[in-house]
PDB file of N, CA and C in Angstrom:
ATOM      1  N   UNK A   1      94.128 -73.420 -15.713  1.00  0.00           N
ATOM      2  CA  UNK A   1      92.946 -73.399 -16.562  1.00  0.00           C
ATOM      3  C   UNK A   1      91.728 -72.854 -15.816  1.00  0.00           C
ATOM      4  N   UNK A   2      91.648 -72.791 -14.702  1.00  0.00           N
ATOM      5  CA  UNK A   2      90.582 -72.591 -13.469  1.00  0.00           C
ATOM      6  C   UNK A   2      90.691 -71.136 -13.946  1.00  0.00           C
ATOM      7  N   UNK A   3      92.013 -70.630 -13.728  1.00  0.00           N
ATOM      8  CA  UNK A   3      91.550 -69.030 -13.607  1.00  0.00           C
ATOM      9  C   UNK A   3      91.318 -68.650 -15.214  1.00  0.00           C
ATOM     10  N   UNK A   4      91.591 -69.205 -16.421  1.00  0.00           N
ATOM     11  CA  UNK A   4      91.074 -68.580 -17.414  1.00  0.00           C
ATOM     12  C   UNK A   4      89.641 -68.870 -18.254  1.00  0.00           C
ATOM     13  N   UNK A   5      88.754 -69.164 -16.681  1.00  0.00           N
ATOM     14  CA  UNK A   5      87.155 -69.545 -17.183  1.00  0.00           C
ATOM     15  C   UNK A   5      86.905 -68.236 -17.610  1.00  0.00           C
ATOM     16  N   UNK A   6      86.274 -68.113 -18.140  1.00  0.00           N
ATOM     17  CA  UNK A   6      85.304 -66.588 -19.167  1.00  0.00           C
ATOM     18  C   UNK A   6      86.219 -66.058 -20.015  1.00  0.00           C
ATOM     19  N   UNK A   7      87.329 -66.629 -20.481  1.00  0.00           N
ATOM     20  CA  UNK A   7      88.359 -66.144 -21.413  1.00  0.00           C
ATOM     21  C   UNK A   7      87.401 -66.246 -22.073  1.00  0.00           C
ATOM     22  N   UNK A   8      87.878 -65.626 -23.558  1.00  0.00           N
ATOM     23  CA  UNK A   8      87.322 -65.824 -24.843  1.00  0.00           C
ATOM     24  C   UNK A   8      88.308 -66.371 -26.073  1.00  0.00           C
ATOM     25  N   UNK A   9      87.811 -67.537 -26.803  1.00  0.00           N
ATOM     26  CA  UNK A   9      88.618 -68.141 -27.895  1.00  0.00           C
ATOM     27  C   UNK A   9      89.427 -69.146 -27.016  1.00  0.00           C
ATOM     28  N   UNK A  10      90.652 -69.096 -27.741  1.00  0.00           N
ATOM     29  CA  UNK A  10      91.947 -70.176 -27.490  1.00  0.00           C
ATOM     30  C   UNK A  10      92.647 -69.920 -26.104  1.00  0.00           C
ATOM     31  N   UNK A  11      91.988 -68.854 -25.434  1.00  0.00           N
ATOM     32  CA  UNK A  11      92.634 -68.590 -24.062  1.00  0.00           C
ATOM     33  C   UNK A  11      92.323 -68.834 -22.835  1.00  0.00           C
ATOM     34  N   UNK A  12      90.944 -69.769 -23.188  1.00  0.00           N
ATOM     35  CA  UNK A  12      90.034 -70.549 -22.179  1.00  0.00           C
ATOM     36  C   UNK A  12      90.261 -71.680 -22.324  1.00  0.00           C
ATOM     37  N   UNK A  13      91.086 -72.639 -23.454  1.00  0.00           N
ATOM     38  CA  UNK A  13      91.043 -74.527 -23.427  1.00  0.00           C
ATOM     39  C   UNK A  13      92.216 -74.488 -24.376  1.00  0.00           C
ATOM     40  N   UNK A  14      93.175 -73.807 -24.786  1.00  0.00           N
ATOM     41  CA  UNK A  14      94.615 -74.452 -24.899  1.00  0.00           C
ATOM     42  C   UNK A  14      95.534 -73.724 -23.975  1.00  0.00           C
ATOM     43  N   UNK A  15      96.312 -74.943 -23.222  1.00  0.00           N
ATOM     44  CA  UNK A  15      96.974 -74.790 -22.325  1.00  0.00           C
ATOM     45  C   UNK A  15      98.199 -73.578 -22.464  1.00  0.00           C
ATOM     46  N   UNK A  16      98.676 -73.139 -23.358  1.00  0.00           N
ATOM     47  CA  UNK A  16      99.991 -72.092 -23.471  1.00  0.00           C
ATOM     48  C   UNK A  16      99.339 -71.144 -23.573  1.00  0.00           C
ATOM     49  N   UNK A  17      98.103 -70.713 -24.471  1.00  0.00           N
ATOM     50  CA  UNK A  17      97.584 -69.380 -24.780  1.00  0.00           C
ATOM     51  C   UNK A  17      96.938 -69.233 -23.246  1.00  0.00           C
ATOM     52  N   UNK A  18      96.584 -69.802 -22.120  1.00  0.00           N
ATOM     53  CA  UNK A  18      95.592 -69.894 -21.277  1.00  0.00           C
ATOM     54  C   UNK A  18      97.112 -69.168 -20.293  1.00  0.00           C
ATOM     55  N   UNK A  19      97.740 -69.929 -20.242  1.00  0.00           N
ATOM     56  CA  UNK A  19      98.881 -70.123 -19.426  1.00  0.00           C
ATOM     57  C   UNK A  19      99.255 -68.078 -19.420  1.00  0.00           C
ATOM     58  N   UNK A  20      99.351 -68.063 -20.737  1.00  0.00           N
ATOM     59  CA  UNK A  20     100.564 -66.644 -20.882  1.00  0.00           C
ATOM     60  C   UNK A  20      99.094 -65.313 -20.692  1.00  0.00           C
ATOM     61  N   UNK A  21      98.048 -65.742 -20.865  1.00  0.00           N
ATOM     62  CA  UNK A  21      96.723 -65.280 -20.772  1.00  0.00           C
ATOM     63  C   UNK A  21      96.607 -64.261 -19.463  1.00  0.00           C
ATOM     64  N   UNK A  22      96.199 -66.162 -18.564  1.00  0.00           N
ATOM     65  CA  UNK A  22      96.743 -65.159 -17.320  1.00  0.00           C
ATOM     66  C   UNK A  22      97.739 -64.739 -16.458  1.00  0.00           C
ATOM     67  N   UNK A  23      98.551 -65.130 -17.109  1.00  0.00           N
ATOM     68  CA  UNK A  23      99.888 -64.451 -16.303  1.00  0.00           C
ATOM     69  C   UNK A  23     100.203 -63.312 -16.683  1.00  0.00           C
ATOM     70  N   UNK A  24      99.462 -62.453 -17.862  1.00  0.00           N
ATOM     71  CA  UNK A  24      99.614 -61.336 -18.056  1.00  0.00           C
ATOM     72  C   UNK A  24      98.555 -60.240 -17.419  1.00  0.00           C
ATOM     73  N   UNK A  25      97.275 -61.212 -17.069  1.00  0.00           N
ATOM     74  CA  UNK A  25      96.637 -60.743 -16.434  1.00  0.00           C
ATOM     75  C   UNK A  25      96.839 -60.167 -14.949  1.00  0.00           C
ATOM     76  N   UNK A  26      97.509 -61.529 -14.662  1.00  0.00           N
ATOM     77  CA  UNK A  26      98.214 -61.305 -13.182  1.00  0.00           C
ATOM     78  C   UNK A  26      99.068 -59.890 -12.980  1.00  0.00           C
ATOM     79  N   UNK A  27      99.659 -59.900 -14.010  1.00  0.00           N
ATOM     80  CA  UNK A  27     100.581 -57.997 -14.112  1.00  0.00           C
ATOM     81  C   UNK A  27      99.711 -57.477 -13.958  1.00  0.00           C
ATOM     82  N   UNK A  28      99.007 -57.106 -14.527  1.00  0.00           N
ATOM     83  CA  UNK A  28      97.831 -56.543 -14.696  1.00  0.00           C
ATOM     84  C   UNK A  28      97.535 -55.983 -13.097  1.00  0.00           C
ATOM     85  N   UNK A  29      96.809 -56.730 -12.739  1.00  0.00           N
ATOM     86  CA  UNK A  29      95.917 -56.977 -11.374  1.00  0.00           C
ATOM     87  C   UNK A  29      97.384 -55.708 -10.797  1.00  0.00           C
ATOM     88  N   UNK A  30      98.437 -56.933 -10.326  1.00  0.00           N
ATOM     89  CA  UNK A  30      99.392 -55.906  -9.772  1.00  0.00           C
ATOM     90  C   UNK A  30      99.598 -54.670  -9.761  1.00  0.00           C
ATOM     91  N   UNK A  31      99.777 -54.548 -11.394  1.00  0.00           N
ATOM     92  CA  UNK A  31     100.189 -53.031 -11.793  1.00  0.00           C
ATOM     93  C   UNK A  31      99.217 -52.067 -11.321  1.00  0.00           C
ATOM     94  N   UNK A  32      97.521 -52.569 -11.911  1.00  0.00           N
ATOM     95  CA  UNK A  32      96.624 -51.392 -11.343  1.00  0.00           C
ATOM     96  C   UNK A  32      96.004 -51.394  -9.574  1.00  0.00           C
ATOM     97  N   UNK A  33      96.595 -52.301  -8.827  1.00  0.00           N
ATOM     98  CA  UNK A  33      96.368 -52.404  -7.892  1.00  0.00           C
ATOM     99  C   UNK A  33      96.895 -50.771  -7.406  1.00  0.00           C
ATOM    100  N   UNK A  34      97.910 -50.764  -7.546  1.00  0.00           N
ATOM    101  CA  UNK A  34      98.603 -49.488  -7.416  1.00  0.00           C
ATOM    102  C   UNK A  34      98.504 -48.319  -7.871  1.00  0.00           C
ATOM    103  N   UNK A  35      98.301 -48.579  -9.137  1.00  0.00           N
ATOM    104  CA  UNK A  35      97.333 -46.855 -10.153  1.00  0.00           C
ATOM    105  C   UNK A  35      96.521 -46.727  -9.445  1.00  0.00           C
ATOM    106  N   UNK A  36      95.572 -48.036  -9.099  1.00  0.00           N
ATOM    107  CA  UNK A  36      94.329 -47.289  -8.203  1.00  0.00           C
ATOM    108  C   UNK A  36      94.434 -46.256  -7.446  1.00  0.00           C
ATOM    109  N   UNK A  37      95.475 -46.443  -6.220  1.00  0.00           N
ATOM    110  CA  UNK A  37      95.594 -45.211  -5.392  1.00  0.00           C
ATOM    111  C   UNK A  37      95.883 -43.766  -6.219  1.00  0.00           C
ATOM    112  N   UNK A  38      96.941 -44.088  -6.868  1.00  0.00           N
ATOM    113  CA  UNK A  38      97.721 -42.787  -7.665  1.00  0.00           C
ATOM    114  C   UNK A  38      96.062 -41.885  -8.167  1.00  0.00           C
ATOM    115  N   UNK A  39      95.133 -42.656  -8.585  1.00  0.00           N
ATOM    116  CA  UNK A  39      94.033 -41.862  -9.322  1.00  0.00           C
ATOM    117  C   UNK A  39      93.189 -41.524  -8.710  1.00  0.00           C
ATOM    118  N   UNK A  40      92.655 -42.222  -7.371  1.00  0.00           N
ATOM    119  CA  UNK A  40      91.848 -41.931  -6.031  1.00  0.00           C
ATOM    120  C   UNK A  40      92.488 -40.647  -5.490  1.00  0.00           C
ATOM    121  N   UNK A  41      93.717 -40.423  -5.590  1.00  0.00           N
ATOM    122  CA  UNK A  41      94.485 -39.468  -4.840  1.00  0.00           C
ATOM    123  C   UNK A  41      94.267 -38.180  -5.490  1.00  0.00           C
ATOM    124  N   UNK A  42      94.859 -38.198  -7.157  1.00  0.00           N
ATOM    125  CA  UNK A  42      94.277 -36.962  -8.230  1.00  0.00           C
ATOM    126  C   UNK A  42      92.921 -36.884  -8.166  1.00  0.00           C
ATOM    127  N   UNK A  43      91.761 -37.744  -7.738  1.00  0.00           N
ATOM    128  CA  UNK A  43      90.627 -37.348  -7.680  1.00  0.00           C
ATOM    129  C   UNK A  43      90.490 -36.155  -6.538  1.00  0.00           C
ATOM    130  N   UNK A  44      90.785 -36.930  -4.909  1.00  0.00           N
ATOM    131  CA  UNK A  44      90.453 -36.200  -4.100  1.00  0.00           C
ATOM    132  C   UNK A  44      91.284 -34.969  -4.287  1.00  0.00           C
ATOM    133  N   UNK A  45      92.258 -34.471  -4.984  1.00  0.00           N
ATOM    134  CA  UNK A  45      92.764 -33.160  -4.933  1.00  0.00           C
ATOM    135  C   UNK A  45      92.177 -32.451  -6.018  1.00  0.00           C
ATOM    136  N   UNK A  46      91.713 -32.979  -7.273  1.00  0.00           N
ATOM    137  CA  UNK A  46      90.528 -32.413  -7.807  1.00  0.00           C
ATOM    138  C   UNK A  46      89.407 -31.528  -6.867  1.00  0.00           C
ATOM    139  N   UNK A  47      89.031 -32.454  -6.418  1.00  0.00           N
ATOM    140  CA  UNK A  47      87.725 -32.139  -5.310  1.00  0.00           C
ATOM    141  C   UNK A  47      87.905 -31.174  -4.412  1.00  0.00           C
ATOM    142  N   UNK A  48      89.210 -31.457  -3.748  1.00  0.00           N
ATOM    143  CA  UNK A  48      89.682 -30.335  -2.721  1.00  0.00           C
ATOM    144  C   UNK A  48      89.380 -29.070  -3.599  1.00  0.00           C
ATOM    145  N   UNK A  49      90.568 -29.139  -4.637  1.00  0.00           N
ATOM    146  CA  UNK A  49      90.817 -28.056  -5.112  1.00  0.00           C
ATOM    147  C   UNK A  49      89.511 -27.178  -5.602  1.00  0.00           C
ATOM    148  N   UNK A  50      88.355 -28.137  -5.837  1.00  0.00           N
ATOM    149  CA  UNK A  50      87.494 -27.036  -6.947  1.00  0.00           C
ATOM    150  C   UNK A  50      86.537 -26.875  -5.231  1.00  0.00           C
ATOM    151  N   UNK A  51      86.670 -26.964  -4.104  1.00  0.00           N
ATOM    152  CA  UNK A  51      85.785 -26.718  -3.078  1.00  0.00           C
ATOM    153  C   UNK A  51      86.253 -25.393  -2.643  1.00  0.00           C
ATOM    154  N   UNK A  52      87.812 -25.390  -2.306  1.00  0.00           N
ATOM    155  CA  UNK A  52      88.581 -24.152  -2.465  1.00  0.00           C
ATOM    156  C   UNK A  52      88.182 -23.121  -2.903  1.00  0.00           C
ATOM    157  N   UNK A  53      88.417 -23.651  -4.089  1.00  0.00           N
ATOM    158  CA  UNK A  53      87.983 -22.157  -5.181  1.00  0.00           C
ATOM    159  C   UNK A  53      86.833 -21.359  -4.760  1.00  0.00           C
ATOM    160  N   UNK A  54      85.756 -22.308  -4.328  1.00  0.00           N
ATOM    161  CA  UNK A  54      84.762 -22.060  -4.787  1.00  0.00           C
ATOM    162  C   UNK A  54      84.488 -20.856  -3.258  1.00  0.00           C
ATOM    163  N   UNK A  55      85.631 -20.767  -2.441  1.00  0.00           N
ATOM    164  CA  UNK A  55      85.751 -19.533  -1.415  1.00  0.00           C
ATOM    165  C   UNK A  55      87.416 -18.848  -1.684  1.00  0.00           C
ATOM    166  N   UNK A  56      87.776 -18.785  -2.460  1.00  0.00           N
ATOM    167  CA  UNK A  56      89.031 -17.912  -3.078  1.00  0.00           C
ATOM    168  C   UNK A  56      89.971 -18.816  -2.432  1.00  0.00           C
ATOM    169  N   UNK A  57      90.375 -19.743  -2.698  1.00  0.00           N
ATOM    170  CA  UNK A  57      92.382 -20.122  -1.945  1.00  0.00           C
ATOM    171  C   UNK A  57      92.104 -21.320  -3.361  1.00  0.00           C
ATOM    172  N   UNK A  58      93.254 -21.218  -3.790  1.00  0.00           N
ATOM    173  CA  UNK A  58      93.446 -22.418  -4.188  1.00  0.00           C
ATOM    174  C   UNK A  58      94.227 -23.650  -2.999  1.00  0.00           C
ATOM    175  N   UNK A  59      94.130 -24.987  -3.941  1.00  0.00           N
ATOM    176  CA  UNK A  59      94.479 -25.912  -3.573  1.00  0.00           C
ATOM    177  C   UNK A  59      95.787 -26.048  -2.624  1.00  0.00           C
ATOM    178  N   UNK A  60      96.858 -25.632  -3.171  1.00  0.00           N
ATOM    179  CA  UNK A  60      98.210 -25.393  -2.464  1.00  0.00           C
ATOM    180  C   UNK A  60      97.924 -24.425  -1.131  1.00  0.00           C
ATOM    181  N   UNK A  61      97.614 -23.526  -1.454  1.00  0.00           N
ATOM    182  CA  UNK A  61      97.182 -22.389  -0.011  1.00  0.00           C
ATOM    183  C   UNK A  61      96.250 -22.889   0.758  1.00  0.00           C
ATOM    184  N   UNK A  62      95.312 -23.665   0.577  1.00  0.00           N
ATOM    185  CA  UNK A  62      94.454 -24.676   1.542  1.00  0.00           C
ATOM    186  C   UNK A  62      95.343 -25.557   2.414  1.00  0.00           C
ATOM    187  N   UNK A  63      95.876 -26.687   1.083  1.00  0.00           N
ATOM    188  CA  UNK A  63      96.657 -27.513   2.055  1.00  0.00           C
ATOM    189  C   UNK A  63      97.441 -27.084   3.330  1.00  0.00           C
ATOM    190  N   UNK A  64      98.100 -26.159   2.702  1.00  0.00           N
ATOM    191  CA  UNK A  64      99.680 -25.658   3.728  1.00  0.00           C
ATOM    192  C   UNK A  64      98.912 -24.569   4.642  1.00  0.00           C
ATOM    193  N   UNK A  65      97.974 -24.378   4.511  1.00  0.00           N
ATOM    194  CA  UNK A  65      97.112 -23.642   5.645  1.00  0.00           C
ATOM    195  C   UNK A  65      96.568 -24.894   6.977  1.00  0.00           C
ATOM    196  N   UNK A  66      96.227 -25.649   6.022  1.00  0.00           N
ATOM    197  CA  UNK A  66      95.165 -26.818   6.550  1.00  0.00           C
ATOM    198  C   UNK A  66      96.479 -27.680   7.490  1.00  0.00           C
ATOM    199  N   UNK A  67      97.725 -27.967   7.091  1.00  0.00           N
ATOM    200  CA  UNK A  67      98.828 -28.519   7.592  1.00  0.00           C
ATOM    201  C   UNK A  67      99.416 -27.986   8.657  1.00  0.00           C
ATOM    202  N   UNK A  68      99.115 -26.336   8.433  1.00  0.00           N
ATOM    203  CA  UNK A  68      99.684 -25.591   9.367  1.00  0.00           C
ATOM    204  C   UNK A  68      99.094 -25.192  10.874  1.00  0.00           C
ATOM    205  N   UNK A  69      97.454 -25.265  10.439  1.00  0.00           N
ATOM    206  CA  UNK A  69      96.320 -25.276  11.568  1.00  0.00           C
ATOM    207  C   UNK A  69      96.914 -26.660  12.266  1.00  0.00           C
ATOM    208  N   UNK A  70      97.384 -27.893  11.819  1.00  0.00           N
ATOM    209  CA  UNK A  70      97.237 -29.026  12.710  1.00  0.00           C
ATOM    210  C   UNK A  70      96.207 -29.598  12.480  1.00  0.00           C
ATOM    211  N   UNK A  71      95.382 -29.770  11.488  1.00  0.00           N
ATOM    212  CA  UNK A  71      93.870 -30.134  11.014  1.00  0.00           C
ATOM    213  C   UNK A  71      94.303 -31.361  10.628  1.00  0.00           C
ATOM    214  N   UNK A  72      94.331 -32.577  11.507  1.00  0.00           N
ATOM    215  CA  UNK A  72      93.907 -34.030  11.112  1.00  0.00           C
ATOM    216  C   UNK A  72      93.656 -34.506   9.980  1.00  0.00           C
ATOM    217  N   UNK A  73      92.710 -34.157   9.186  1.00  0.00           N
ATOM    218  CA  UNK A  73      92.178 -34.478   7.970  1.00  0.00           C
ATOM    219  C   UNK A  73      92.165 -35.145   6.709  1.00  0.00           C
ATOM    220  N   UNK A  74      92.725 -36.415   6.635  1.00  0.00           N
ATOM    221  CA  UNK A  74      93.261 -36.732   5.138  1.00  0.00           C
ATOM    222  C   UNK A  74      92.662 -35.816   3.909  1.00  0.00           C
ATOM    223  N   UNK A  75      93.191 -36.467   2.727  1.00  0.00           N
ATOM    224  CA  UNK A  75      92.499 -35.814   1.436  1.00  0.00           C
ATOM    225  C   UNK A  75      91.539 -36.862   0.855  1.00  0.00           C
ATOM    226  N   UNK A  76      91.235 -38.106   1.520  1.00  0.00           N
ATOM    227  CA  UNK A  76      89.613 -38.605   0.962  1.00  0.00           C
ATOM    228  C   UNK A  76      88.644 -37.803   1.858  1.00  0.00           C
ATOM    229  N   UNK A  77      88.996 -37.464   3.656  1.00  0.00           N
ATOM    230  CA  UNK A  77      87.921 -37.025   4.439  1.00  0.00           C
ATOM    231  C   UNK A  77      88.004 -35.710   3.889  1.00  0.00           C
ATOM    232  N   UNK A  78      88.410 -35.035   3.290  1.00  0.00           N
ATOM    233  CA  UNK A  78      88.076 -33.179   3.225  1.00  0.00           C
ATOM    234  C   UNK A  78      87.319 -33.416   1.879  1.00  0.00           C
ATOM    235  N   UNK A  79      88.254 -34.197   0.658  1.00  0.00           N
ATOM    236  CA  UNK A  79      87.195 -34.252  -0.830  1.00  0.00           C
ATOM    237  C   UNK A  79      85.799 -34.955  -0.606  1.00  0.00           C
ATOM    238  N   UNK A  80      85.226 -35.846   1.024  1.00  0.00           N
ATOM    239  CA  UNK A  80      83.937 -35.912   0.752  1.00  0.00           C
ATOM    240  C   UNK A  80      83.411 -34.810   0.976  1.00  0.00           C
ATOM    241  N   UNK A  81      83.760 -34.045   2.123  1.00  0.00           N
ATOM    242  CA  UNK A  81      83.077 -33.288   3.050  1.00  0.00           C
ATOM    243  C   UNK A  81      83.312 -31.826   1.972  1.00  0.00           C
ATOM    244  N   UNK A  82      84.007 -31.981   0.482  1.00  0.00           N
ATOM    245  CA  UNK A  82      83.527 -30.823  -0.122  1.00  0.00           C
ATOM    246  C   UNK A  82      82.755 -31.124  -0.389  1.00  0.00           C
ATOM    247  N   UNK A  83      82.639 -32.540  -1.360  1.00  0.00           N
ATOM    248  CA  UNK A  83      81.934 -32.885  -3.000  1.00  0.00           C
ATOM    249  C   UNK A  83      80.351 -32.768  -1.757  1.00  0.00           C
ATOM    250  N   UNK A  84      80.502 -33.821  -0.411  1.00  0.00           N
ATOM    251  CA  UNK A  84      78.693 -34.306  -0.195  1.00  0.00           C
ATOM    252  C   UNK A  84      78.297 -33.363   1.456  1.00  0.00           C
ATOM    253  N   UNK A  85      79.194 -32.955   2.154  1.00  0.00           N
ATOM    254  CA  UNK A  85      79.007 -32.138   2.762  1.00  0.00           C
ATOM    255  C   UNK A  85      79.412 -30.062   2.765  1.00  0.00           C
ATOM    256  N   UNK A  86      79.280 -29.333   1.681  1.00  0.00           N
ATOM    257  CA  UNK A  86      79.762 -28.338   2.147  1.00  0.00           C
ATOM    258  C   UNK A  86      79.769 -27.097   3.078  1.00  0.00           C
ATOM    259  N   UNK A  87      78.856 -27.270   3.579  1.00  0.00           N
ATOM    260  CA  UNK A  87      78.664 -26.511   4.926  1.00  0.00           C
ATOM    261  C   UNK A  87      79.928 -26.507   5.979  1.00  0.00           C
ATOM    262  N   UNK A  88      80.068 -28.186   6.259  1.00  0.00           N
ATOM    263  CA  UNK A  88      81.719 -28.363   7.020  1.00  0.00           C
ATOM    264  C   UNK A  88      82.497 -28.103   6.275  1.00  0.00           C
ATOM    265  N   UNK A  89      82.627 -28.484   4.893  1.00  0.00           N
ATOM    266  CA  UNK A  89      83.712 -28.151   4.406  1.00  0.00           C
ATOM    267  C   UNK A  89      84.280 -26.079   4.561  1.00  0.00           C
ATOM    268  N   UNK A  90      82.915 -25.525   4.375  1.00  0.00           N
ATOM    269  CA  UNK A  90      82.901 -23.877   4.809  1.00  0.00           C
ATOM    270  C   UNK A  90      83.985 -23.700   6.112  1.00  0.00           C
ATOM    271  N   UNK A  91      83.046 -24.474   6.865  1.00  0.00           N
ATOM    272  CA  UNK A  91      83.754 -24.218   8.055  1.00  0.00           C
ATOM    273  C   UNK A  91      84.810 -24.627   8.087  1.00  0.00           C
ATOM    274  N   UNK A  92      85.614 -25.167   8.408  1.00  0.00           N
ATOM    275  CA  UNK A  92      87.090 -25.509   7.341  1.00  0.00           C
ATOM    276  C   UNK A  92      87.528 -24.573   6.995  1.00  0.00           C
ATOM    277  N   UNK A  93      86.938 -24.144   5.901  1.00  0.00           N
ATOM    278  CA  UNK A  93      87.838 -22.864   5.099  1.00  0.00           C
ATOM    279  C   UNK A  93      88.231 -21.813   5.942  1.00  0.00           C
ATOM    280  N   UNK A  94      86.714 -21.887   6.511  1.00  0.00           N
ATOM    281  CA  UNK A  94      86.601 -20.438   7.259  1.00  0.00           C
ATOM    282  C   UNK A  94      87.934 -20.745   8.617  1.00  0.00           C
ATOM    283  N   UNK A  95      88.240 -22.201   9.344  1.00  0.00           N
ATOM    284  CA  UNK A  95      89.252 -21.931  10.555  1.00  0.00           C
ATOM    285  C   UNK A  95      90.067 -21.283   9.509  1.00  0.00           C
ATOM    286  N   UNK A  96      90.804 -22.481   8.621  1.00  0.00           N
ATOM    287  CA  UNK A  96      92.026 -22.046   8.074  1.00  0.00           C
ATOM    288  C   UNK A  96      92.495 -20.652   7.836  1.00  0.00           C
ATOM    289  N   UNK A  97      91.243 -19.742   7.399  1.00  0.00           N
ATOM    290  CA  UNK A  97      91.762 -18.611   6.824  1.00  0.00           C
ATOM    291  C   UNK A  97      92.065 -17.509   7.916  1.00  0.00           C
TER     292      UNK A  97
END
């Protein structure tokens, strides 16, 4: 009953609706614990990709360039350093190519 405080209706003070309430919630939690990444991930290759462009390679020809230099880099550190730094991100382009 603790965890279904701020329910709304019959799913905050009768015990079965409360019960199945949050235990579906609990999936929940689980399930998107995990989408989270999956969509953080399509973001930063969004980002990559439109920083790319924006000096002729697409996304795929970056990466496998960027993989092939030996460039450290995850894909959250390169999609900031397009979206809030692009100057480094230039430079970047510019080793790879």
């Amino acid at each position: 009953m603790k965890q279904a405080k701020g329910y709304f209706g019959r799913r905050k003070n009768v015990w079965t609706v409360a019960k199945n309430a949050v235990e579906k919630a609990m999936l929940y939690a689980y399930r998107d614990r995990r989408n989270k990444k999956r969509t953080f991930r399509a973001l930063w290759i969004t980002r990559i990709n439109a920083g790319a462009r924006q000096h002729g390679m697409s996304y795929s020809q970056f990466m496998g360039k960027v993989k092939a230099q030996g460039i450290e880099l995850n894909r959250k550190v390169l999609a900031d350093l397009a979206m809030n730094h692009p100057d480094a991100f230039k430079a970047i382009v510019e080793k790879v190519k």
